[in-house]
Protein backbone atom coordinates (compact mmCIF):
# COMPACT_ATOMS: atom_id res chain seq x y z
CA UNK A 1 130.37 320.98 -11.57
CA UNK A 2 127.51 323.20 -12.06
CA UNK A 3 126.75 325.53 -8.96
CA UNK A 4 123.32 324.23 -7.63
CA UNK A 5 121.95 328.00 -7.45
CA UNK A 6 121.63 327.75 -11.18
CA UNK A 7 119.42 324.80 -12.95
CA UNK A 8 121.56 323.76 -15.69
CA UNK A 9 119.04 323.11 -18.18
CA UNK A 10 116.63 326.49 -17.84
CA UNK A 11 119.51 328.13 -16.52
CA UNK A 12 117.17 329.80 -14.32
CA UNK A 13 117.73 331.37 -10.74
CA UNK A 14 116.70 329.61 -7.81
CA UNK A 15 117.21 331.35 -4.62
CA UNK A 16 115.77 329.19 -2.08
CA UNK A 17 119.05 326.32 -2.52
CA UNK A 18 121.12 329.63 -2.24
CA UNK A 19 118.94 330.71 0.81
CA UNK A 20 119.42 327.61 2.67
CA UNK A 21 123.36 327.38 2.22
CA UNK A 22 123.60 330.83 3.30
CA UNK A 23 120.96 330.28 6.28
CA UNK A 24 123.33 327.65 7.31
CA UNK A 25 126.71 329.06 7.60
CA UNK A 26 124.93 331.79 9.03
CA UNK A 27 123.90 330.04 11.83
CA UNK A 28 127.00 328.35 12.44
CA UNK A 29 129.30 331.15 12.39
CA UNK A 30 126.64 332.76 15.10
CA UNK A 31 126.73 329.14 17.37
CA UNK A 32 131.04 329.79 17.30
CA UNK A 33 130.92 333.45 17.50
CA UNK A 34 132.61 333.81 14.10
CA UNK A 35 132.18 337.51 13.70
CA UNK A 36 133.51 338.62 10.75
CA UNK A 37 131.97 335.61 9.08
CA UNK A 38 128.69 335.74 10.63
CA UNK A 39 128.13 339.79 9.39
CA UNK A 40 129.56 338.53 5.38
CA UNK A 41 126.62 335.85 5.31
CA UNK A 42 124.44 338.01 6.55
CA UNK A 43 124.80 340.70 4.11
CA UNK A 44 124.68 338.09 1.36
CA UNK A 45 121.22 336.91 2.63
CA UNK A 46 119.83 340.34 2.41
CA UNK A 47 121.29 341.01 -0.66
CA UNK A 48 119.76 338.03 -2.37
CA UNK A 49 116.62 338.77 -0.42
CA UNK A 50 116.12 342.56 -1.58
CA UNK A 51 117.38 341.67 -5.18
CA UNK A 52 116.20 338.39 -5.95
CA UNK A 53 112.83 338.51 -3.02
CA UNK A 54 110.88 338.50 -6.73
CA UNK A 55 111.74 335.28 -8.05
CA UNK A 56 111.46 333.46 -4.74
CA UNK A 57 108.12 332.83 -6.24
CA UNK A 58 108.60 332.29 -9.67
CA UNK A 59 105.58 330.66 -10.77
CA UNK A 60 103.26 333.07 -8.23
CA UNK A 61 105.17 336.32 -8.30
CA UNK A 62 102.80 338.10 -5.91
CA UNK A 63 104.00 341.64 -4.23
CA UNK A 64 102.88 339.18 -0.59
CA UNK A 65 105.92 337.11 -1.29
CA UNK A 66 108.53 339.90 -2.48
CA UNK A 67 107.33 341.75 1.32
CA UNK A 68 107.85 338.91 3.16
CA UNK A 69 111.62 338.78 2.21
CA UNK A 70 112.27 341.78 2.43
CA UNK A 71 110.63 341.10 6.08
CA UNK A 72 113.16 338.85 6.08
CA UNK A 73 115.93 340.95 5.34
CA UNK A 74 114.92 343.97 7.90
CA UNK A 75 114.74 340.71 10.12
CA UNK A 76 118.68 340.15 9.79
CA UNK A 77 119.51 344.26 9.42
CA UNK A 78 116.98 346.47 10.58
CA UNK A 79 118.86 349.77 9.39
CA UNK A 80 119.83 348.36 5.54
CA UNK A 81 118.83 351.37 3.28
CA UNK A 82 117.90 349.27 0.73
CA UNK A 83 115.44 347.09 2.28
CA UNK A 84 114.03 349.91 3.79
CA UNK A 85 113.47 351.58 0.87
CA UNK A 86 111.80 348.90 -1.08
CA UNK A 87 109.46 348.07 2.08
CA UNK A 88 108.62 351.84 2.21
CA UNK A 89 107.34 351.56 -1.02
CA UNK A 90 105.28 348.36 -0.18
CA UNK A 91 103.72 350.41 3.02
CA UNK A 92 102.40 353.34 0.65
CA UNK A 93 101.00 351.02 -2.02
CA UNK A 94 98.83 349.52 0.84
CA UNK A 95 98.05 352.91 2.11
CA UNK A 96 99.94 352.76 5.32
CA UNK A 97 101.23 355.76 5.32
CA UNK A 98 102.89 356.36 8.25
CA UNK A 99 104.81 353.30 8.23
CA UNK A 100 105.95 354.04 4.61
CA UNK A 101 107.33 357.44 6.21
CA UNK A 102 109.15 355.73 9.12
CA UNK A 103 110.93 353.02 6.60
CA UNK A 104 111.64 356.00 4.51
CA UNK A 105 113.54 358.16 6.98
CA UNK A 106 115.21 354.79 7.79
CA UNK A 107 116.33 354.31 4.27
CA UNK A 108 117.80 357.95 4.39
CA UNK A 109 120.20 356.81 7.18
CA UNK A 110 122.48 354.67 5.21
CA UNK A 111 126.01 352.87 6.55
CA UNK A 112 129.28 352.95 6.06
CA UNK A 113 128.80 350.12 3.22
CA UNK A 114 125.04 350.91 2.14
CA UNK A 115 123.35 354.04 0.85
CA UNK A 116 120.91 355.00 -1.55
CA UNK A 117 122.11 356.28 -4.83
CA UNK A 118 121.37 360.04 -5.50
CA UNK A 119 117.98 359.46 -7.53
CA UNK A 120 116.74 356.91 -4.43
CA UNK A 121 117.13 359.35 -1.85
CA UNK A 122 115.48 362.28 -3.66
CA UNK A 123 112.53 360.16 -4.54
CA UNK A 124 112.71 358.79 -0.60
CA UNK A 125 112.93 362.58 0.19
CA UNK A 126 109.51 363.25 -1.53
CA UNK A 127 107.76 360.74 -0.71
CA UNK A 128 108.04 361.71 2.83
CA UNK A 129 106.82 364.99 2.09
CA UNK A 130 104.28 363.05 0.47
CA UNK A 131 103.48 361.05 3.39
CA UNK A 132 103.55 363.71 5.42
CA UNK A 133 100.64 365.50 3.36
CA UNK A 134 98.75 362.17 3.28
CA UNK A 135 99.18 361.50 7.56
CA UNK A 136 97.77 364.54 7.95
CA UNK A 137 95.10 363.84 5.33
CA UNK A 138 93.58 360.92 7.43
CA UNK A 139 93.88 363.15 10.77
CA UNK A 140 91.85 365.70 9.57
CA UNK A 141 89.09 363.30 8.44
CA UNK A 142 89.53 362.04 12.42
CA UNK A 143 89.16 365.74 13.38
CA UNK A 144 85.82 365.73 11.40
CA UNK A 145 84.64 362.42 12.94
CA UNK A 146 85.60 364.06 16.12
CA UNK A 147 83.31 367.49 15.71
CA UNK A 148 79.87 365.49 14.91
CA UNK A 149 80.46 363.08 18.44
CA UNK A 150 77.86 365.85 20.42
CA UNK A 151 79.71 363.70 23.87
CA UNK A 152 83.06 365.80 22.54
CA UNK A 153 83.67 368.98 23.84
CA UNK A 154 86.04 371.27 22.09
CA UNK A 155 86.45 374.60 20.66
CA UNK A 156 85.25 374.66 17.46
CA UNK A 157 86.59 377.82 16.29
CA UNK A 158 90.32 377.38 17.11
CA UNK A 159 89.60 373.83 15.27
CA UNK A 160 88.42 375.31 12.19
CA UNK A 161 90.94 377.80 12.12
CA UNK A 162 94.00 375.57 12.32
CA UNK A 163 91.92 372.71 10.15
CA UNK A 164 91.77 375.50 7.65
CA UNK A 165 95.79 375.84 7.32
CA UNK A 166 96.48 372.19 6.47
CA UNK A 167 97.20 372.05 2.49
CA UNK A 168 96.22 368.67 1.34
CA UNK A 169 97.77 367.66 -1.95
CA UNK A 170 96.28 364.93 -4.55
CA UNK A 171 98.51 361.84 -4.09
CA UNK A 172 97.26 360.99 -7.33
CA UNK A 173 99.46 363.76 -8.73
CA UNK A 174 102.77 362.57 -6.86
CA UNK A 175 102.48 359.32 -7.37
CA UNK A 176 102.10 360.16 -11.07
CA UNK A 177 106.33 361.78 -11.03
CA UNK A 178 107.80 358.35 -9.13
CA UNK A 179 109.45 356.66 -12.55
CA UNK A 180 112.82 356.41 -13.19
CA UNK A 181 114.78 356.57 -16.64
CA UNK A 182 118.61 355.56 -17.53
CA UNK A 183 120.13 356.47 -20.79
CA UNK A 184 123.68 356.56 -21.18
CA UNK A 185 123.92 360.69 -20.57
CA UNK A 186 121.44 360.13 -17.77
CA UNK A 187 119.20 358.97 -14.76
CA UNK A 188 116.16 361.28 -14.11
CA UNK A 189 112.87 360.90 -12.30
CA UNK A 190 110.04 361.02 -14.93
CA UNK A 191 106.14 360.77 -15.12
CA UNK A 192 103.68 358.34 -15.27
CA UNK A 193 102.86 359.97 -19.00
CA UNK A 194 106.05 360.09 -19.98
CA UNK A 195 106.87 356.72 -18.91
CA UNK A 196 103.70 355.05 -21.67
CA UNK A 197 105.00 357.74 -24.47
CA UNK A 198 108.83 355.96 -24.05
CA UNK A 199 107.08 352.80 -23.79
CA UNK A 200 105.23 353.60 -27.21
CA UNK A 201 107.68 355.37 -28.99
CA UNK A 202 110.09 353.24 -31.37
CA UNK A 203 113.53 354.52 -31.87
CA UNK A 204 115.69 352.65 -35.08
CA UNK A 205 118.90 353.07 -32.39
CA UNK A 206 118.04 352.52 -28.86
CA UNK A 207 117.73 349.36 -27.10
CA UNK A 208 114.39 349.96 -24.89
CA UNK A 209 114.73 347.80 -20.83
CA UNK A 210 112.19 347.78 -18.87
CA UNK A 211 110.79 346.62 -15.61
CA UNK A 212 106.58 346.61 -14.54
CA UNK A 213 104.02 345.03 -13.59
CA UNK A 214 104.48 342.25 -16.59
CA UNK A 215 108.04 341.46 -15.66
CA UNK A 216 111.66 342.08 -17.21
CA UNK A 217 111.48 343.02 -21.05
CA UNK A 218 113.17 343.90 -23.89
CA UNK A 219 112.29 345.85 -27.14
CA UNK A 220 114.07 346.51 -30.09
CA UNK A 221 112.91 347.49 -33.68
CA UNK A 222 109.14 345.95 -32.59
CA UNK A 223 111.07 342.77 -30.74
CA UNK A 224 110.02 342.01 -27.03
CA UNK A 225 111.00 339.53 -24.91
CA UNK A 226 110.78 338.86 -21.22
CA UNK A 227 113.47 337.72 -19.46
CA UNK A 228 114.40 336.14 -16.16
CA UNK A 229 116.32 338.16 -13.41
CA UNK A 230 120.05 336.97 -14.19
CA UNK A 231 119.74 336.85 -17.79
CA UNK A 232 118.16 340.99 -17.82
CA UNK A 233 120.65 342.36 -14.96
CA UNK A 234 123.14 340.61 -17.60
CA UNK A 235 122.48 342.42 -20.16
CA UNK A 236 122.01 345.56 -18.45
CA UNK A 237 125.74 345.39 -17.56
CA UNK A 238 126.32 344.64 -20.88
CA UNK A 239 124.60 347.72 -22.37
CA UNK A 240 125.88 349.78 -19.54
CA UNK A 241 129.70 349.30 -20.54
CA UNK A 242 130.68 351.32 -23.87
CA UNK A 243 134.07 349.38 -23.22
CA UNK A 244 134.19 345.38 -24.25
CA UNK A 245 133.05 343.55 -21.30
CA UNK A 246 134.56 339.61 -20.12
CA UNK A 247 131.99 337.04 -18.87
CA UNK A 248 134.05 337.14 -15.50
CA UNK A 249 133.83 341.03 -15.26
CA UNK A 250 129.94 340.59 -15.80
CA UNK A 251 130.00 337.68 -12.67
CA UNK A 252 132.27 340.18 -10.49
CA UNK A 253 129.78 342.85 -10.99
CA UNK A 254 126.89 340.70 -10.28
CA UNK A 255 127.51 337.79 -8.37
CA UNK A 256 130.83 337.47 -6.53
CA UNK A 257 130.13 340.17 -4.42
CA UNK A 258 127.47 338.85 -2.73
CA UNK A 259 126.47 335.05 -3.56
CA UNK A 260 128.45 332.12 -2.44
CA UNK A 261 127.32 329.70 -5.33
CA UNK A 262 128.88 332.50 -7.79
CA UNK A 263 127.49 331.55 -11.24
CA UNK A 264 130.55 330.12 -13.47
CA UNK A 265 131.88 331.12 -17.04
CA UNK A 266 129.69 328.12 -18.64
CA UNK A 267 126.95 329.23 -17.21
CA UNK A 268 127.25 332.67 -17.93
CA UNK A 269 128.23 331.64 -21.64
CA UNK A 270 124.94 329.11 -21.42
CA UNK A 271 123.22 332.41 -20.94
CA UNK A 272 124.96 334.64 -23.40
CA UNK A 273 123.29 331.45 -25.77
CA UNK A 274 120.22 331.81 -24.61
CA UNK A 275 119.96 335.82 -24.69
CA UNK A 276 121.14 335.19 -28.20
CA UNK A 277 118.48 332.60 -28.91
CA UNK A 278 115.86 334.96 -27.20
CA UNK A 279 116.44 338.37 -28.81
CA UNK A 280 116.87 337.96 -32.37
CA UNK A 281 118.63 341.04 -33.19
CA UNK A 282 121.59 340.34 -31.00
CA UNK A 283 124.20 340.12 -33.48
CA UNK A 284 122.37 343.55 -34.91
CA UNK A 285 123.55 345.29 -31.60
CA UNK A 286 126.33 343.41 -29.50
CA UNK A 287 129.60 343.28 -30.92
CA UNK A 288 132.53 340.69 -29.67
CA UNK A 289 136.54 340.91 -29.08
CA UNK A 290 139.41 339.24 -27.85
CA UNK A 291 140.38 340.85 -24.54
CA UNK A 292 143.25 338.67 -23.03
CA UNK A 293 142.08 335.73 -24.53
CA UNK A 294 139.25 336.04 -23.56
CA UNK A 295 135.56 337.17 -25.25
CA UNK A 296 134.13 340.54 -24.28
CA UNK A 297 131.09 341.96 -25.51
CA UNK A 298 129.34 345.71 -25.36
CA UNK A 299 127.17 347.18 -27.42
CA UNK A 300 128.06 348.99 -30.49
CA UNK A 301 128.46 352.41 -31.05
CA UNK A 302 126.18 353.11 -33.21
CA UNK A 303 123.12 352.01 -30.73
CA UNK A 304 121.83 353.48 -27.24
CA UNK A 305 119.86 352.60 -24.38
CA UNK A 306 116.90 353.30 -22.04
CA UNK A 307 115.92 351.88 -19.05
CA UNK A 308 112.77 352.29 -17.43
CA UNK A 309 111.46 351.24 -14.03
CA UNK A 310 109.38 351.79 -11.07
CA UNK A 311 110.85 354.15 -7.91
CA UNK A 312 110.52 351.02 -5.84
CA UNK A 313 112.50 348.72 -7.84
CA UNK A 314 116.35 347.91 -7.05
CA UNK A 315 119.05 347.73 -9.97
CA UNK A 316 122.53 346.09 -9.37
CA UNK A 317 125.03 349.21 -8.69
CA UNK A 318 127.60 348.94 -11.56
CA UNK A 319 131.18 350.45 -11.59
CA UNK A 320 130.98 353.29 -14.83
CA UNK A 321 132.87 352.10 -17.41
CA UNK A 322 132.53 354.87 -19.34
């Protein structure tokens, strides 16, 4: 039987069925003080809020929605890194700068389970300098507000003096350098220029991901195609491995972990079809085996990767196979 988190026939995600089963034992392990139990669904509701908070929506993907669970998910752990991270990033979009530092420093924190990979936390790291700059940005325009009320007394030299010492930076500059980029020798922080020029640029041997404002693509040799969430983190496992990959190695990485309606090996092959039917030059790039009777996939040799995103968006962490 199919798992109900998946719709057969789009074999699309939908988390709210997943929300609601998880909402429930939730709950109930709470009511009988089922510890243990009680903490497991409750990381896998923030986990499917943080990762999957953008398809809640699917047919109105608006950044309101993808806040409110992750809302949701500070809701049920105030301290996750993760969540904190991606709400930081929501704060300084909307110009609320000193909450973006706060959830920043939060994100910094970490757990014994959770913590920011080594690229998040430098990026967290400078955008609280950032912040920092910008706070004190909007004080000093107070300060100025403050010296034309004639009703305020102060001293006006000592004011201009230390006024004088604050260094405001251009966030337009900053926010230019927050881009990240994942090759197979690689992950670096890049710029907003360099970002387009990959974007541009065709290479005859790389596989080109990417993640904006106009969803989940893929280019190859002048293809695109968009994809949905499952079927992209998919087959950015798949690229990812160098080794042959199983179906049931790409749902342990992705979905067993976390999700109680774990997507099954005909689903996952329902997918492989469709990635297939969606990027033509599949059979140009992936390669199969046998690997204990069962198929495996990767990506031949002779091709590379690239992924580009945004410093606020999330990708699955993935055991190197390399």
């Amino acid at each position: 039987m199919e798992p109900h988190y998946f719709v057969k026939e789009e074999s699309v995600i939908i988390p709210s069925a997943e929300e609601k089963d998880l909402l429930k034992e939730y709950n109930e392990a709470r009511r009988y003080g089922e510890k243990e139990k009680m903490l497991k669904k409750r990381d896998a509701l923030v986990h499917l809020y943080i990762y999957y908070g953008d398809y809640f929506h699917m047919e109105n993907p608006t950044p309101m929605f993808v806040e409110n669970y992750l809302q949701k998910a500070l809701a049920l752990n105030e301290t996750h890194p993760l969540a904190n991270y991606r709400i930081a990033h929501f704060h300084y979009k909307n110009r609320q700068y000193l909450e973006a530092l706060n959830s920043f420093k939060k994100s910094l924190i970490g757990s014994e389970t959770e913590r920011l990979n080594d690229t998040q936390e430098m990026l967290a790291q400078m955008f609280i300098v950032n912040c920092g700059v910008l706070v004190a940005k909007e004080a000093r325009k107070e300060i100025e507000t403050i010296k034309i009320n004639a009703s305020v007394q102060c001293d006006e030299e000592l004011v201009n003096r230390y006024g004088n010492e604050i260094v405001v930076a251009s966030e337009k500059m900053i926010d230019r350098m927050f881009y990240c980029k994942i090759t197979p020798q690689q992950k670096e922080i890049i710029s907003e220029d360099i970002y387009s020029s990959i974007m541009e640029m065709e290479e005859i041997d790389r596989v080109l991901l990417s993640i904006s404002e106009r969803g989940y693509e893929v280019k190859f040799h002048g293809h695109k195609a968009t994809l949905d969430i499952p079927s992209f983190y998919i087959f950015y496992t798949l690229l990812k491995s160098n080794q042959f990959i199983t179906g049931e190695e790409i749902r342990k990485e992705l979905f067993d972990k976390y999700l109680t309606q774990a997507r099954s090996d005909s689903s996952l092959h329902q997918t492989f079809s469709k990635l297939k039917e969606r990027l033509p030059f599949w059979d140009e790039i992936i390669e199969m085996a046998s690997v204990d009777s069962k198929t495996a996939r990767r990506l031949k040799n002779r091709f590379s990767y690239c992924v580009l995103y945004r410093a606020s968006d999330i990708l699955p962490k993935l055991k190197d196979k390399r």
